[in-house]
PDB file of N, CA and C in Angstrom:
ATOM      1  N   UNK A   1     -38.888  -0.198 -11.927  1.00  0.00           N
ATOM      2  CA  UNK A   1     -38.690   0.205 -10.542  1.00  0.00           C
ATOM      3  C   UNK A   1     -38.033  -0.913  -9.734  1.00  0.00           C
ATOM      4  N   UNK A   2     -38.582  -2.119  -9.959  1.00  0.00           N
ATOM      5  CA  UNK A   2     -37.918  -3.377  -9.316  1.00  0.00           C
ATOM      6  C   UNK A   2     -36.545  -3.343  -9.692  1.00  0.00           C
ATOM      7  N   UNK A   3     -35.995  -3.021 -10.701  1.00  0.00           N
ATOM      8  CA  UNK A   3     -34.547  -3.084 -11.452  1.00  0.00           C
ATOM      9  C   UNK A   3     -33.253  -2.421 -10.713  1.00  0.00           C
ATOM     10  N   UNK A   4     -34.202  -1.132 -10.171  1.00  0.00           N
ATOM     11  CA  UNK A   4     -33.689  -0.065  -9.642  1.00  0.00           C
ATOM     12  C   UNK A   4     -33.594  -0.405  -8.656  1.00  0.00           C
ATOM     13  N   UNK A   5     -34.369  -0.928  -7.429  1.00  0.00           N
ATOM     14  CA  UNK A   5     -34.291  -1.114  -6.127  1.00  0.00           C
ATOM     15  C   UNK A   5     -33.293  -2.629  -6.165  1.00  0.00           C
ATOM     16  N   UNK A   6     -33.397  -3.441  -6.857  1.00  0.00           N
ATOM     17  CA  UNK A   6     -32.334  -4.428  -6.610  1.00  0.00           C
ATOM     18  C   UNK A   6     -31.152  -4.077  -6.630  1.00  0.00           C
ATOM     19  N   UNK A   7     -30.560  -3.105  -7.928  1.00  0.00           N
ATOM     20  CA  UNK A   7     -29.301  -2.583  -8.360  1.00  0.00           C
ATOM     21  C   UNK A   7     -28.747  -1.759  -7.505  1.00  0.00           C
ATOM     22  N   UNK A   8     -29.635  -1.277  -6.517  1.00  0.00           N
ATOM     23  CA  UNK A   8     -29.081  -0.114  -5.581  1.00  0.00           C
ATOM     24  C   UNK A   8     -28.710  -1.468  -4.214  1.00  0.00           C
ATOM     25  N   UNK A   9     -29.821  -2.121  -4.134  1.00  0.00           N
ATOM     26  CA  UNK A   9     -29.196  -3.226  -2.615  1.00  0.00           C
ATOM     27  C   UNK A   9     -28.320  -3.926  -3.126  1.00  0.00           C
ATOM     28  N   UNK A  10     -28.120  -4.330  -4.689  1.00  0.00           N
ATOM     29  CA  UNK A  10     -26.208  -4.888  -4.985  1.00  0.00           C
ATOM     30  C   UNK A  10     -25.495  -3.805  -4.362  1.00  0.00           C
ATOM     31  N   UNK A  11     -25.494  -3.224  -5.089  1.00  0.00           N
ATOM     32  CA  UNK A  11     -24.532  -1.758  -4.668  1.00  0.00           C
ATOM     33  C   UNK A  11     -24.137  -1.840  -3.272  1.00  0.00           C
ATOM     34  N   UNK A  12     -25.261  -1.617  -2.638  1.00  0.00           N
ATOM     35  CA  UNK A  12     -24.796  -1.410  -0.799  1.00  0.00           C
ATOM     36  C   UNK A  12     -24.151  -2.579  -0.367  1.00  0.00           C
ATOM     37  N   UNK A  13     -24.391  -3.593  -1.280  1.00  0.00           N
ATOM     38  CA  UNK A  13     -23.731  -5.096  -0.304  1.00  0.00           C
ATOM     39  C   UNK A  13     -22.198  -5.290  -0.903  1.00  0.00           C
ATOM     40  N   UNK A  14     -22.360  -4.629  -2.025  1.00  0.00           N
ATOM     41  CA  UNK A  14     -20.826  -4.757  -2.641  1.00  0.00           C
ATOM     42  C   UNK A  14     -20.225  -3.641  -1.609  1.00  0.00           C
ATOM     43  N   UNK A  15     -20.401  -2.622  -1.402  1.00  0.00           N
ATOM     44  CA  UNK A  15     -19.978  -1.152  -0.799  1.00  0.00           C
ATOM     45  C   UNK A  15     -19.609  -1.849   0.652  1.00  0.00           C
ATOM     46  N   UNK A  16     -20.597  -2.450   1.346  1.00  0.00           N
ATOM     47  CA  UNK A  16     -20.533  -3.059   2.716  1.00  0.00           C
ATOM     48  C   UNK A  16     -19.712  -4.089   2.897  1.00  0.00           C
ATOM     49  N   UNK A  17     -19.513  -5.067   2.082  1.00  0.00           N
ATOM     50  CA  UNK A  17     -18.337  -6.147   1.702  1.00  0.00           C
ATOM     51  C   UNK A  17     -17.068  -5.255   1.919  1.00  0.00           C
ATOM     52  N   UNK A  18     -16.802  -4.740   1.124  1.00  0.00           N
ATOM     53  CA  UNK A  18     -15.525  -3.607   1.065  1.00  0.00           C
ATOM     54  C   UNK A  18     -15.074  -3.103   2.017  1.00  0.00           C
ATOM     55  N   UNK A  19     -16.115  -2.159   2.615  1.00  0.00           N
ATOM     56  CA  UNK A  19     -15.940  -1.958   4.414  1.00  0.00           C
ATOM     57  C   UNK A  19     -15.745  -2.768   4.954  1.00  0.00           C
ATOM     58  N   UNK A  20     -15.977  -3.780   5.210  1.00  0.00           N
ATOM     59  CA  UNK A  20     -15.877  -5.077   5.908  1.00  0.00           C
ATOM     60  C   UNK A  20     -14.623  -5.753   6.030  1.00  0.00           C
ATOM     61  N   UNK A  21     -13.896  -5.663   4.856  1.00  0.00           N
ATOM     62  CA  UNK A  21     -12.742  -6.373   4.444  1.00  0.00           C
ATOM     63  C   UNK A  21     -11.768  -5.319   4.806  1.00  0.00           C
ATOM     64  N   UNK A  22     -11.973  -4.112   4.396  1.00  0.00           N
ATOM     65  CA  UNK A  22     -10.595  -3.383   5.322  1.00  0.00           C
ATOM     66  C   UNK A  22     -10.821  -3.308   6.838  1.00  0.00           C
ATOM     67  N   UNK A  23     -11.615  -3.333   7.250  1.00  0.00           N
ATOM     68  CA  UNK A  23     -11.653  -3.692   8.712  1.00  0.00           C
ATOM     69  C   UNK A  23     -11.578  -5.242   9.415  1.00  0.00           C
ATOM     70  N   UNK A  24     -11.103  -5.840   8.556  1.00  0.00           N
ATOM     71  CA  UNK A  24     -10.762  -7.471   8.979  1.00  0.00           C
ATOM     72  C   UNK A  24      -9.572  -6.938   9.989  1.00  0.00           C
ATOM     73  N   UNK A  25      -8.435  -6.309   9.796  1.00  0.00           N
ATOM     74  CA  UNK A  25      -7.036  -6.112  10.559  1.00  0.00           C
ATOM     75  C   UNK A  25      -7.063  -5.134  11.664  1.00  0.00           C
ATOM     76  N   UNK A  26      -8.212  -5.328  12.822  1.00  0.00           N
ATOM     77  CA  UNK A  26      -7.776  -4.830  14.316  1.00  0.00           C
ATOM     78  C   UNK A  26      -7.134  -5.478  15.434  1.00  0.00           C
ATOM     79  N   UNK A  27      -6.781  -5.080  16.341  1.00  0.00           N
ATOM     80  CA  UNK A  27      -6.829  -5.268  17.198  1.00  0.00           C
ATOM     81  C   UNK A  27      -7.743  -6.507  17.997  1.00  0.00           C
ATOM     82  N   UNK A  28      -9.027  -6.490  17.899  1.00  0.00           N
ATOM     83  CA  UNK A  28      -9.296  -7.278  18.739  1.00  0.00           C
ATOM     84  C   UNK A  28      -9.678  -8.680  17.934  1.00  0.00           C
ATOM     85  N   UNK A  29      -9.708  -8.558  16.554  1.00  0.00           N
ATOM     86  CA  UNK A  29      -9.568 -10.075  15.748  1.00  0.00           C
ATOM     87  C   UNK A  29      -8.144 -10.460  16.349  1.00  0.00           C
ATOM     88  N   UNK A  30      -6.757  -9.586  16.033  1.00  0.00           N
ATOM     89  CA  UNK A  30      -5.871 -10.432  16.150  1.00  0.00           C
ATOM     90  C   UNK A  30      -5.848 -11.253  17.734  1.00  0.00           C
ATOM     91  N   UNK A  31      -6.111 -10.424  19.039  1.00  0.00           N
ATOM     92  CA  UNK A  31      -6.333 -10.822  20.016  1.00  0.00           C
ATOM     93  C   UNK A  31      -6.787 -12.363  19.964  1.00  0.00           C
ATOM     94  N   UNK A  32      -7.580 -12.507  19.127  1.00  0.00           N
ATOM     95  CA  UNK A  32      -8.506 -13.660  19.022  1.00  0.00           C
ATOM     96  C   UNK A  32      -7.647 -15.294  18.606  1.00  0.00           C
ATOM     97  N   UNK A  33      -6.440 -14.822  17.841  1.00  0.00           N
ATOM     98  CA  UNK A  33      -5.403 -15.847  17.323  1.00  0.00           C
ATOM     99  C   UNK A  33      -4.544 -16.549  18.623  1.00  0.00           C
ATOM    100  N   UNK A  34      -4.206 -17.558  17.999  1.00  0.00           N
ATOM    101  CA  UNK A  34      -3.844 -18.394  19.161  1.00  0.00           C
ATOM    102  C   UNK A  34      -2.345 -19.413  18.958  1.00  0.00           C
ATOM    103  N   UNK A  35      -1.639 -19.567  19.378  1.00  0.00           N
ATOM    104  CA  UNK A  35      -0.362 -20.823  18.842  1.00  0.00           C
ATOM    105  C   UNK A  35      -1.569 -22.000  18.914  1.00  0.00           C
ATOM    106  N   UNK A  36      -0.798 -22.688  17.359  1.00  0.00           N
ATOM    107  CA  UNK A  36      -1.378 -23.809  17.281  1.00  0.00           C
ATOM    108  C   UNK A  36      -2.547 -23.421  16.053  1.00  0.00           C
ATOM    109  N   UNK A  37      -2.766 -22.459  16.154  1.00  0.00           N
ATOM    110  CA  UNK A  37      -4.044 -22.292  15.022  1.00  0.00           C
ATOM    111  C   UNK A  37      -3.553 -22.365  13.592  1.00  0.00           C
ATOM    112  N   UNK A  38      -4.479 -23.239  12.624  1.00  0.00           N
ATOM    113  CA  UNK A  38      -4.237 -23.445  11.239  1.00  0.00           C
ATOM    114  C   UNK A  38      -3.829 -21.850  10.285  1.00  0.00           C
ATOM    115  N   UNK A  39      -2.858 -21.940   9.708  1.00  0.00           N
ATOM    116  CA  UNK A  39      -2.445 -20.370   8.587  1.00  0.00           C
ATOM    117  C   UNK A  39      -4.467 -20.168   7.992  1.00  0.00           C
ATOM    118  N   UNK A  40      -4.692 -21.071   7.727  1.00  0.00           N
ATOM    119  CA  UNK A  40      -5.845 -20.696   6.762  1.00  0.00           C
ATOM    120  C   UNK A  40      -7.076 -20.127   7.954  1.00  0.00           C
ATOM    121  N   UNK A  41      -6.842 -20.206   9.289  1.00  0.00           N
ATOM    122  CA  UNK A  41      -7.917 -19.780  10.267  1.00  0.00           C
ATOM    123  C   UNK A  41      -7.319 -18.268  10.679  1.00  0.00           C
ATOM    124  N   UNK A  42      -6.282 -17.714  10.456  1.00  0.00           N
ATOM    125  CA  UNK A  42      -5.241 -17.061  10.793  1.00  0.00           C
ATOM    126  C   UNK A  42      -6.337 -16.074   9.317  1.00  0.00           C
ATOM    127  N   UNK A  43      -6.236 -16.280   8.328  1.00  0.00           N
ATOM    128  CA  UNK A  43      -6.459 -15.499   7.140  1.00  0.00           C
ATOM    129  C   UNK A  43      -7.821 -15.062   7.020  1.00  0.00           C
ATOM    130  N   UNK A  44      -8.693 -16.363   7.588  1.00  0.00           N
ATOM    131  CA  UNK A  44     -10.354 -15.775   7.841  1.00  0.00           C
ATOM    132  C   UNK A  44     -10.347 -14.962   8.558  1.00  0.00           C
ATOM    133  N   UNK A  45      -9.938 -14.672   9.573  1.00  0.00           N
ATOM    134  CA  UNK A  45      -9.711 -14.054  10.883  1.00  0.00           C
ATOM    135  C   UNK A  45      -9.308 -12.664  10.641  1.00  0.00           C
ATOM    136  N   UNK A  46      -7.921 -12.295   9.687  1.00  0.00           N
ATOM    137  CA  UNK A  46      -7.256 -11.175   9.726  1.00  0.00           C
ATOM    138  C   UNK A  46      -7.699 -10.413   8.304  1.00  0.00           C
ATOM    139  N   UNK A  47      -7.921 -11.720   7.462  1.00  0.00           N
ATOM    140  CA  UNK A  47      -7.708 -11.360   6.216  1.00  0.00           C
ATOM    141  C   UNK A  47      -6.629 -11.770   5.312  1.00  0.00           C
ATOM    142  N   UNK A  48      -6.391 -11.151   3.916  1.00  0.00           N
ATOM    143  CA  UNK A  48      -5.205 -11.448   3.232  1.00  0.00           C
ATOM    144  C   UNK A  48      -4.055 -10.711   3.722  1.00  0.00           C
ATOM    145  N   UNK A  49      -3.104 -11.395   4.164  1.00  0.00           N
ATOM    146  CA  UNK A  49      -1.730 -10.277   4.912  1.00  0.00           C
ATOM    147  C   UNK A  49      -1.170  -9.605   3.860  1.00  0.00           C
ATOM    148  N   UNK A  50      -0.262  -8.718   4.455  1.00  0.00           N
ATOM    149  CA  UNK A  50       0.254  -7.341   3.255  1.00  0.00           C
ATOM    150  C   UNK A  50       1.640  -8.354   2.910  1.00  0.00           C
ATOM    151  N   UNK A  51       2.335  -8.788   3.200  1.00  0.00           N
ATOM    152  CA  UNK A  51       3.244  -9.605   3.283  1.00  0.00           C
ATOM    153  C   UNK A  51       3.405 -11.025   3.547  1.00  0.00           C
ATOM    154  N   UNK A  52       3.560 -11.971   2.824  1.00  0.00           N
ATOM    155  CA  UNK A  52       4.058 -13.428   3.253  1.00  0.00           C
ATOM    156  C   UNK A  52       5.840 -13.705   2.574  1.00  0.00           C
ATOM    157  N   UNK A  53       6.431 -14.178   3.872  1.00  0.00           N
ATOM    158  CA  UNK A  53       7.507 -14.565   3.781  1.00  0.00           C
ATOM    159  C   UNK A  53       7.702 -16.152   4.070  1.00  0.00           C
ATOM    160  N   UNK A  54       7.970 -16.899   3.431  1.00  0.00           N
ATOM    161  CA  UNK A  54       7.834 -18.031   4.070  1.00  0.00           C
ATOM    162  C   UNK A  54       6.713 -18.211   4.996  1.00  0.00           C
ATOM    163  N   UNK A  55       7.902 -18.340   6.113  1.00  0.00           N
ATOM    164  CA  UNK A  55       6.537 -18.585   7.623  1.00  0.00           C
ATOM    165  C   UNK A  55       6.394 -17.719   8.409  1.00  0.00           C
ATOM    166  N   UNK A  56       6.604 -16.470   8.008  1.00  0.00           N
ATOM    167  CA  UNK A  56       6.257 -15.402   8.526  1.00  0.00           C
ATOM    168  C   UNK A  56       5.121 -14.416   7.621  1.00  0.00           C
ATOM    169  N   UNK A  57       3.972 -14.012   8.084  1.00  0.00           N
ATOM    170  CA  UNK A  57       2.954 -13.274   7.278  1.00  0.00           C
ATOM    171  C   UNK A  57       3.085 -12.158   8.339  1.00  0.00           C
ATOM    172  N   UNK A  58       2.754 -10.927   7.367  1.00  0.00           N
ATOM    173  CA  UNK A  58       2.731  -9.520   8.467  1.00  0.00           C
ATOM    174  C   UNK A  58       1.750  -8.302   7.601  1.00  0.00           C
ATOM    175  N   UNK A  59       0.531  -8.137   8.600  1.00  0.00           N
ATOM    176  CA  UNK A  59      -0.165  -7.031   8.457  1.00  0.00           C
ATOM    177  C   UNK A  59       0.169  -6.066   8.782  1.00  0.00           C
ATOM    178  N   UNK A  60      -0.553  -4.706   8.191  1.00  0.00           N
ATOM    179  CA  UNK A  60      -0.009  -3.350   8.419  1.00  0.00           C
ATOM    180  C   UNK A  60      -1.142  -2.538   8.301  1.00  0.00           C
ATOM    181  N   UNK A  61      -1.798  -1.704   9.052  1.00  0.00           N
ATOM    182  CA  UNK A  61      -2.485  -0.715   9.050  1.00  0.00           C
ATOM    183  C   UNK A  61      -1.817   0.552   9.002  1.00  0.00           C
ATOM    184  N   UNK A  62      -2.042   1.686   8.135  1.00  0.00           N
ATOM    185  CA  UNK A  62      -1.610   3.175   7.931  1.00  0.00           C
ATOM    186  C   UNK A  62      -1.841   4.088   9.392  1.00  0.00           C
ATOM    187  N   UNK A  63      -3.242   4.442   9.435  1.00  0.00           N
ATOM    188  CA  UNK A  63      -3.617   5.527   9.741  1.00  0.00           C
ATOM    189  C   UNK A  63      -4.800   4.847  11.308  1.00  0.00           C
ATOM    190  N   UNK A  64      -4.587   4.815  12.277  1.00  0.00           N
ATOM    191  CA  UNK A  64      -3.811   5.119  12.957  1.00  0.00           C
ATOM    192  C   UNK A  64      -2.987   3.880  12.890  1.00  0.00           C
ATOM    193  N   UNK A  65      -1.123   3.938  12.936  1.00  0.00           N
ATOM    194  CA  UNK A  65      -0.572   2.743  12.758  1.00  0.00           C
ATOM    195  C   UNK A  65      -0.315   1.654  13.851  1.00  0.00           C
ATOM    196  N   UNK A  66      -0.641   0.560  13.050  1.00  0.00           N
ATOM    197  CA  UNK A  66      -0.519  -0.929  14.002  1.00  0.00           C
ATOM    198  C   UNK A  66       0.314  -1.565  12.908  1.00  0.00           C
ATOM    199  N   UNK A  67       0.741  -2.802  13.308  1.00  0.00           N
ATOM    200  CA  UNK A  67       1.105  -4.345  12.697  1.00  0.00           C
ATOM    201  C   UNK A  67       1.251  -5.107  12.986  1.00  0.00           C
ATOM    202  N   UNK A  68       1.072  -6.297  12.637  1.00  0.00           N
ATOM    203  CA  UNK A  68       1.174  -7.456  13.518  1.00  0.00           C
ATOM    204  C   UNK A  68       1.730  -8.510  12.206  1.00  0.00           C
ATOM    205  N   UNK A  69       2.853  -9.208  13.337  1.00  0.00           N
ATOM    206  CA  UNK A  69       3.968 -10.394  12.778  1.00  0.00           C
ATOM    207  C   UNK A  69       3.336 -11.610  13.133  1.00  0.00           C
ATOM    208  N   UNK A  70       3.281 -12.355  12.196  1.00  0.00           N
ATOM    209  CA  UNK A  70       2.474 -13.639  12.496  1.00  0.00           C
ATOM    210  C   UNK A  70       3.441 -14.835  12.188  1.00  0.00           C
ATOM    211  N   UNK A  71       3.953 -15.469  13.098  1.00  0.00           N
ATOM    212  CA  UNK A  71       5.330 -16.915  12.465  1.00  0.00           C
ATOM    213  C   UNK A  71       4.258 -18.132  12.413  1.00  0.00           C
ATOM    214  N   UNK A  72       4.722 -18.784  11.510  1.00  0.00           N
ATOM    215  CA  UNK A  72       4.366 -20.263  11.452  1.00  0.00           C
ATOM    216  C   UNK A  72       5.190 -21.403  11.562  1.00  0.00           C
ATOM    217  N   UNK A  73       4.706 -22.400  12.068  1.00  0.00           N
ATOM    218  CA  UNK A  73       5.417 -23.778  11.926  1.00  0.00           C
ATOM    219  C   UNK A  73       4.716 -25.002  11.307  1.00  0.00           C
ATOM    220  N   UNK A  74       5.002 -25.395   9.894  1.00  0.00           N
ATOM    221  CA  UNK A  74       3.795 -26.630   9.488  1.00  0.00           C
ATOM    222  C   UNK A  74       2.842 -25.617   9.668  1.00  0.00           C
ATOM    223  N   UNK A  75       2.448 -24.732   8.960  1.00  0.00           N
ATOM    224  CA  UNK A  75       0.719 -24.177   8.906  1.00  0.00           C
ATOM    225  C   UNK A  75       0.359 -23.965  10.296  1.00  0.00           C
ATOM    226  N   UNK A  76       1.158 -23.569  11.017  1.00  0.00           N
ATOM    227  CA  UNK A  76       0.219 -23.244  12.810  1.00  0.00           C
ATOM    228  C   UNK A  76       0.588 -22.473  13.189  1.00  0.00           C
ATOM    229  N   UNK A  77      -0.030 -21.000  14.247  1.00  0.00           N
ATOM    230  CA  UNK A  77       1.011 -20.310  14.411  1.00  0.00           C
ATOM    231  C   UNK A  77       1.839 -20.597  15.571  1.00  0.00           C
ATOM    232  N   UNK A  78       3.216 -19.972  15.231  1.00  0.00           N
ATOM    233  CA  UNK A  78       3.926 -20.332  16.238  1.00  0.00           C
ATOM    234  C   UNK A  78       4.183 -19.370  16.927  1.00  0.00           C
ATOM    235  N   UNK A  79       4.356 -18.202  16.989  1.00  0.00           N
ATOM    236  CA  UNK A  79       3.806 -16.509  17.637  1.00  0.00           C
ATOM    237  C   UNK A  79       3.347 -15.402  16.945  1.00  0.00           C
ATOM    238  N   UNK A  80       3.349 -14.812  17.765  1.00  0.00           N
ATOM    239  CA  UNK A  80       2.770 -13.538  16.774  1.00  0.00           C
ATOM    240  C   UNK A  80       2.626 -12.141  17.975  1.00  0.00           C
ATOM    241  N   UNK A  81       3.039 -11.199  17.289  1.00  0.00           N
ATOM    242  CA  UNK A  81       3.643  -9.731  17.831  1.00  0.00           C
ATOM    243  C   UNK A  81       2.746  -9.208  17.213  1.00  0.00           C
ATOM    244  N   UNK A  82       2.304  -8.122  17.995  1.00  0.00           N
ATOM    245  CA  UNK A  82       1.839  -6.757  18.070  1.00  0.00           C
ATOM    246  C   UNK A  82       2.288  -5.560  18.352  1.00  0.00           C
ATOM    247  N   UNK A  83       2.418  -4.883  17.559  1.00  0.00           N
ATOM    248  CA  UNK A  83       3.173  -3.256  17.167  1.00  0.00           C
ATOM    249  C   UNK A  83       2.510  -2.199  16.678  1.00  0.00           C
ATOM    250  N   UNK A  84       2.394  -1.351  17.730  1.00  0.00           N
ATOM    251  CA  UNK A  84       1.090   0.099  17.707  1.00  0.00           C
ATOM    252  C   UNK A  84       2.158   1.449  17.808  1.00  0.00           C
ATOM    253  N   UNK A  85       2.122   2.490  17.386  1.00  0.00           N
ATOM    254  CA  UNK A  85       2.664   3.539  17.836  1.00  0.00           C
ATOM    255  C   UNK A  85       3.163   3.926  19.212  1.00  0.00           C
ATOM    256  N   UNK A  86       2.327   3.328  20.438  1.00  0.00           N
ATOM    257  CA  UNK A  86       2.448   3.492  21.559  1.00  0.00           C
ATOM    258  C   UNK A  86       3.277   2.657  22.135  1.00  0.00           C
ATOM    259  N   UNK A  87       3.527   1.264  21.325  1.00  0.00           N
ATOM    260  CA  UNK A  87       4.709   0.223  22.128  1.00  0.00           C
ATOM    261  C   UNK A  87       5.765   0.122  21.188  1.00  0.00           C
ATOM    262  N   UNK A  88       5.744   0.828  19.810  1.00  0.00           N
ATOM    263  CA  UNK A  88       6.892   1.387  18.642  1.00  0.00           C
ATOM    264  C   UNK A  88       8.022   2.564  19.460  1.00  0.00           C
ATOM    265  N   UNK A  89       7.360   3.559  20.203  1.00  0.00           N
ATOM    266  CA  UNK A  89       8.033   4.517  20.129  1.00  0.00           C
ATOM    267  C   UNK A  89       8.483   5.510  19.228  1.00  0.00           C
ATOM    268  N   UNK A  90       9.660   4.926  18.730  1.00  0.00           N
ATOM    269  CA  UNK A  90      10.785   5.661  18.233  1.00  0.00           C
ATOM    270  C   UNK A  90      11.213   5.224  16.863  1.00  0.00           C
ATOM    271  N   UNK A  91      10.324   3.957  16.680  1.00  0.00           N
ATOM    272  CA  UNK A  91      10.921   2.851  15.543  1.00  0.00           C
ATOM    273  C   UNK A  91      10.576   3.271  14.410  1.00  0.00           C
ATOM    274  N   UNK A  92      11.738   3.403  13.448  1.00  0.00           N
ATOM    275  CA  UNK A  92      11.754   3.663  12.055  1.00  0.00           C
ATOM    276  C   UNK A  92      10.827   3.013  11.080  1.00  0.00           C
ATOM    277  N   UNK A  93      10.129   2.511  11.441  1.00  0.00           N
ATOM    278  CA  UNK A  93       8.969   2.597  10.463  1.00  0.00           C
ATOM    279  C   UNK A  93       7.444   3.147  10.160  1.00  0.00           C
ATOM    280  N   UNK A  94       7.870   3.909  11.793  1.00  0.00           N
ATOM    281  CA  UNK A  94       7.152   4.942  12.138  1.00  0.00           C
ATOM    282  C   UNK A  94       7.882   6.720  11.716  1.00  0.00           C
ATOM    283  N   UNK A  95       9.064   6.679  10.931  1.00  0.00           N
ATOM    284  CA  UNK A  95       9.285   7.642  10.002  1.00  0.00           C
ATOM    285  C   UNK A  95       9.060   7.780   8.950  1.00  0.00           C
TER     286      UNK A  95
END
């Protein structure tokens, strides 16, 4: 019985981890980023980005769609954009 009740609270913490990690990329984490902040505080924060280019990293959420462009300079950021359906418009990557 002990076997059982441990194996089921792994379960939920692995299951809850998971949830957790696709919800690293909203809105109000990225809010939270700043110029000047280290790439590696940038990644606790957002998570692993869908894209790294050089010094540019860029997340992407599907459903409802966002993304956000993150530049670096030397490991810091140097800006970073936010792009939602509502300030996209018309933009083709919203086709």
């Amino acid at each position: 019985m002990k076997r059982t009740v441990l194996v089921a609270l792994c379960l939920a913490a692995v299951a809850l981890a998971a949830g957790c990690q696709q919800e690293k990329f909203t809105r109000a984490r990225y809010d939270t980023l700043y110029v000047g902040q280290p790439d590696y505080e940038v990644e606790m924060t957002l998570g692993e980005p869908d894209a790294r280019f050089s010094d540019t990293w860029s997340y992407l959420h599907d459903e409802p769609f966002y993304k956000a462009i993150i530049e670096f300079d030397a490991g810091r950021v140097k800006s970073k954009t936010w792009y939602d359906e509502q300030e996209m418009g018309e933009h083709p990557d919203l086709k």
